[in-house]
Protein backbone atom coordinates (compact mmCIF):
# COMPACT_ATOMS: atom_id res chain seq x y z
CA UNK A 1 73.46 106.40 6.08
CA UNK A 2 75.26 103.08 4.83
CA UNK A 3 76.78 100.81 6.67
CA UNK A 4 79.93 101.33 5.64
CA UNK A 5 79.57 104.98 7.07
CA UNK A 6 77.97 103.92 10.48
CA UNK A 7 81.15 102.08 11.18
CA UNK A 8 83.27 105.00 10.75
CA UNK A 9 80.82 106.71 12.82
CA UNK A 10 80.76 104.02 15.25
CA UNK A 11 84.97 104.00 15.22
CA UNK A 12 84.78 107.70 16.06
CA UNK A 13 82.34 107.61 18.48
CA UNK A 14 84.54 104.92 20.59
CA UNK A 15 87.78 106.56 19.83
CA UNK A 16 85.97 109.74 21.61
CA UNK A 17 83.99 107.97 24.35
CA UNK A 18 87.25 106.45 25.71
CA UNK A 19 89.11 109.62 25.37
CA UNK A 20 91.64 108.54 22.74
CA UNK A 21 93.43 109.62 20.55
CA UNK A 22 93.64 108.87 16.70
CA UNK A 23 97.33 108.61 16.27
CA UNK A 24 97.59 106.07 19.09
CA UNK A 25 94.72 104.49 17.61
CA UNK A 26 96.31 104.48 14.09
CA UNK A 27 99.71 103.32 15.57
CA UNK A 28 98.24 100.63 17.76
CA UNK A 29 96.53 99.17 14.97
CA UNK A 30 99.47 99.17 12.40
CA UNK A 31 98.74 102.00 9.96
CA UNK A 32 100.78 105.55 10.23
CA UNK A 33 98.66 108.45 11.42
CA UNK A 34 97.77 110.12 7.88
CA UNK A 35 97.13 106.35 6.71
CA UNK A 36 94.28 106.04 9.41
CA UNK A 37 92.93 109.57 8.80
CA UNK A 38 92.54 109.12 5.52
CA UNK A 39 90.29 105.71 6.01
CA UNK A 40 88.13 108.09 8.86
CA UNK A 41 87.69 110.85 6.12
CA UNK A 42 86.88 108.36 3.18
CA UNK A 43 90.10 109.16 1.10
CA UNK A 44 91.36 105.04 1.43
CA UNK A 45 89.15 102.73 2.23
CA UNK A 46 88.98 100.87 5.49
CA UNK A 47 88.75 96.95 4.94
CA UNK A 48 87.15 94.16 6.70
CA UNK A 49 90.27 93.19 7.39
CA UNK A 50 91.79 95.83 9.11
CA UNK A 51 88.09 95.93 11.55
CA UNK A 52 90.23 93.63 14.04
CA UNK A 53 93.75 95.81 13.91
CA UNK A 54 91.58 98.30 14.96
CA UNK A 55 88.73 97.42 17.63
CA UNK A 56 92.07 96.00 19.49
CA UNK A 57 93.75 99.17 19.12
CA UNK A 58 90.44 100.78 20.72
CA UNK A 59 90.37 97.59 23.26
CA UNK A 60 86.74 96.39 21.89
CA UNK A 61 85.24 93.47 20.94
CA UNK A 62 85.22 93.68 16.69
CA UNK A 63 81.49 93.30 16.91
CA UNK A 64 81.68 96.38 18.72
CA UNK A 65 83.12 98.40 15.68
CA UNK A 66 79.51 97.60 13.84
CA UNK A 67 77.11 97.71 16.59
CA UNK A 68 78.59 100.71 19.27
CA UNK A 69 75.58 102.62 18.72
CA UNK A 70 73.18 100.32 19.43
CA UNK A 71 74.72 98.57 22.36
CA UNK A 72 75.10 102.56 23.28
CA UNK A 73 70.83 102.67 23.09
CA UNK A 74 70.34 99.10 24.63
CA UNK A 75 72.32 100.59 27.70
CA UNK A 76 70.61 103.47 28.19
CA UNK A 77 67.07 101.94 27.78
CA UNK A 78 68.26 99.36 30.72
């Protein structure tokens, strides 16, 4: 897997974990609902730019957006 497509995974896996839902995600962070969906499911591409748009949306730290799986390991190995 790429990185490109950890960081969706990594968006999804927050946007579950805190319970959320996409739409408020989507709206939170600027973008209409299909407009977000379609960067999740690879039809438009999600930008470096819109990374901070969105780990506010979520309430994360950007850094967070690329590295949620492994802070998710470090915390269970401590």
């Amino acid at each position: 897997m790429g990185d490109y497509e950890k960081m969706l995974d990594n968006i999804r896996s927050i946007i579950n974990d805190k319970g959320m839902k996409h739409s408020v995600v989507a709206e939170r962070a600027g973008f209409t609902p299909q407009e977000f969906s379609n960067m999740m499911n690879g039809r438009k591409t999600l930008r470096a730019e819109y990374i901070p748009d969105i780990a506010k949306a979520m309430r994360v730290d950007p850094n967070t957006v690329y590295f949620y799986e492994e802070y998710k390991r470090e915390e269970k190995a401590s």
